[in-house]
C-alpha atoms as a PDB file:
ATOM      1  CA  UNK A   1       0.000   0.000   0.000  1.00  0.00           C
ATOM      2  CA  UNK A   2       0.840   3.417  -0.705  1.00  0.00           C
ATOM      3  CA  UNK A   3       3.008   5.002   2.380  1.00  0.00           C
ATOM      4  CA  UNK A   4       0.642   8.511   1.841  1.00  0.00           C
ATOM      5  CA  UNK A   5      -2.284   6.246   2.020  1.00  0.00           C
ATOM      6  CA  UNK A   6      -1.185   4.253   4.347  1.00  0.00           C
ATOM      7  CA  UNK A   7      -0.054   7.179   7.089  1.00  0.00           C
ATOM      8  CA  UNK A   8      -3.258   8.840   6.048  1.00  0.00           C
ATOM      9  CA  UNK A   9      -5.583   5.895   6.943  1.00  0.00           C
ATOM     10  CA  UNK A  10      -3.955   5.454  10.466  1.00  0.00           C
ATOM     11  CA  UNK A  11      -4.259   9.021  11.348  1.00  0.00           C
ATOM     12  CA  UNK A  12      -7.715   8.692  10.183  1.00  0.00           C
ATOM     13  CA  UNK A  13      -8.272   5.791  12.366  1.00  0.00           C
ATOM     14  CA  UNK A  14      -6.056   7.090  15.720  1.00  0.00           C
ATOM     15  CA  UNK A  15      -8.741  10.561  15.047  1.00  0.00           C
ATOM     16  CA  UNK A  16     -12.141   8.744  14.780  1.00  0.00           C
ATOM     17  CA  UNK A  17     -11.224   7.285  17.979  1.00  0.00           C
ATOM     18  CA  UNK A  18     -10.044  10.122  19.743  1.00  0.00           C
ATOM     19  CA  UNK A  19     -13.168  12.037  18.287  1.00  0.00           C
ATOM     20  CA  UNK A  20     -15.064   9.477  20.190  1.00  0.00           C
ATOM     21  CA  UNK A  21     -13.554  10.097  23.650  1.00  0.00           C
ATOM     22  CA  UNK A  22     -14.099  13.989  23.375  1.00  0.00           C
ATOM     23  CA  UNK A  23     -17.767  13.070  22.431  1.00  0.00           C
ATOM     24  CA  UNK A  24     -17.754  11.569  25.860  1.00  0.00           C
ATOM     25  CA  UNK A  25     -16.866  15.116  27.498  1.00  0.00           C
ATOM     26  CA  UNK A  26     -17.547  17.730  25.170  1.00  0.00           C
ATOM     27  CA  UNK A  27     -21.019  18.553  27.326  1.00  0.00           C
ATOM     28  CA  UNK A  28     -18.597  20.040  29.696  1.00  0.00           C
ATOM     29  CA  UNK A  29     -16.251  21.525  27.180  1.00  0.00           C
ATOM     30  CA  UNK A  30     -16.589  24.896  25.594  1.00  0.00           C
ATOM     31  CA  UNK A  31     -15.667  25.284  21.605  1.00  0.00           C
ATOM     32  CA  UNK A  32     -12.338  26.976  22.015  1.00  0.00           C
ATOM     33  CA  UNK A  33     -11.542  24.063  23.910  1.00  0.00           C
ATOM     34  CA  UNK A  34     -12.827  21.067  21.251  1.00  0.00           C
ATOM     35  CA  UNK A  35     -11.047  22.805  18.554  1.00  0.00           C
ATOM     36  CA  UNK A  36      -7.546  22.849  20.845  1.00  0.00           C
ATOM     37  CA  UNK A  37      -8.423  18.780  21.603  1.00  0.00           C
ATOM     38  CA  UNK A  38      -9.415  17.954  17.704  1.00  0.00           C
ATOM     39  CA  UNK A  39      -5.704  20.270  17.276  1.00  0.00           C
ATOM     40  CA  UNK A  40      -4.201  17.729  19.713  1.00  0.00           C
ATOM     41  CA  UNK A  41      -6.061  14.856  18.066  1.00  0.00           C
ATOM     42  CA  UNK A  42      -4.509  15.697  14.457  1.00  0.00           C
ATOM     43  CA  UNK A  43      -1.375  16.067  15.663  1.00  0.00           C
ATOM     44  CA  UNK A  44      -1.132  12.869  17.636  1.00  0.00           C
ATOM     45  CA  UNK A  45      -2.425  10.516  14.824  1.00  0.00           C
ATOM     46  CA  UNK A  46       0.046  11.966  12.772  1.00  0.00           C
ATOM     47  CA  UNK A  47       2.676  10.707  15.162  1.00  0.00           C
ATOM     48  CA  UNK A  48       1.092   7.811  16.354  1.00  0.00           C
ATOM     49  CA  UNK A  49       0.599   6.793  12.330  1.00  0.00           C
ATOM     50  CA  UNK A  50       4.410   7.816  12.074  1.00  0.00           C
ATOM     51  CA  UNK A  51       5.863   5.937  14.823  1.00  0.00           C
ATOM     52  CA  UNK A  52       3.928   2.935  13.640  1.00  0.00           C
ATOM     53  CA  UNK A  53       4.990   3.158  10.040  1.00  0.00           C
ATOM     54  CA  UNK A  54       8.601   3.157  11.201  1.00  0.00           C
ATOM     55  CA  UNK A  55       8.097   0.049  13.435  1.00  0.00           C
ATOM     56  CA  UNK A  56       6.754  -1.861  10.517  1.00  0.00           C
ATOM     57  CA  UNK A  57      10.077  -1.392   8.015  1.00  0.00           C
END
């Protein structure tokens, strides 16, 4: 599979779940904050997806 795809459909996957947890707590949560945790959520699937790329070569 394509690495672009590939790194794309993990970040994808690592950010539908995290989307899930802040649905658990977002009735508490103002919008400023979401957008900082869906911020947070980007970034860390792209590192998650990166770290597990380079574990797999």
């Amino acid at each position: 599979m394509n690495p672009i795809v590939l790194t794309a459909a993990l970040t994808g996957l690592f950010c539908a779940m995290f989307a899930g947890l802040v649905d658990i707590v977002t009735d508490a949560l103002a919008m400023w904050q979401v957008m900082i945790l869906g911020a947070v959520s980007g970034f860390c699937g792209s590192l998650f997806a990166q770290i597990v790329l380079r574990r797999t070569k």
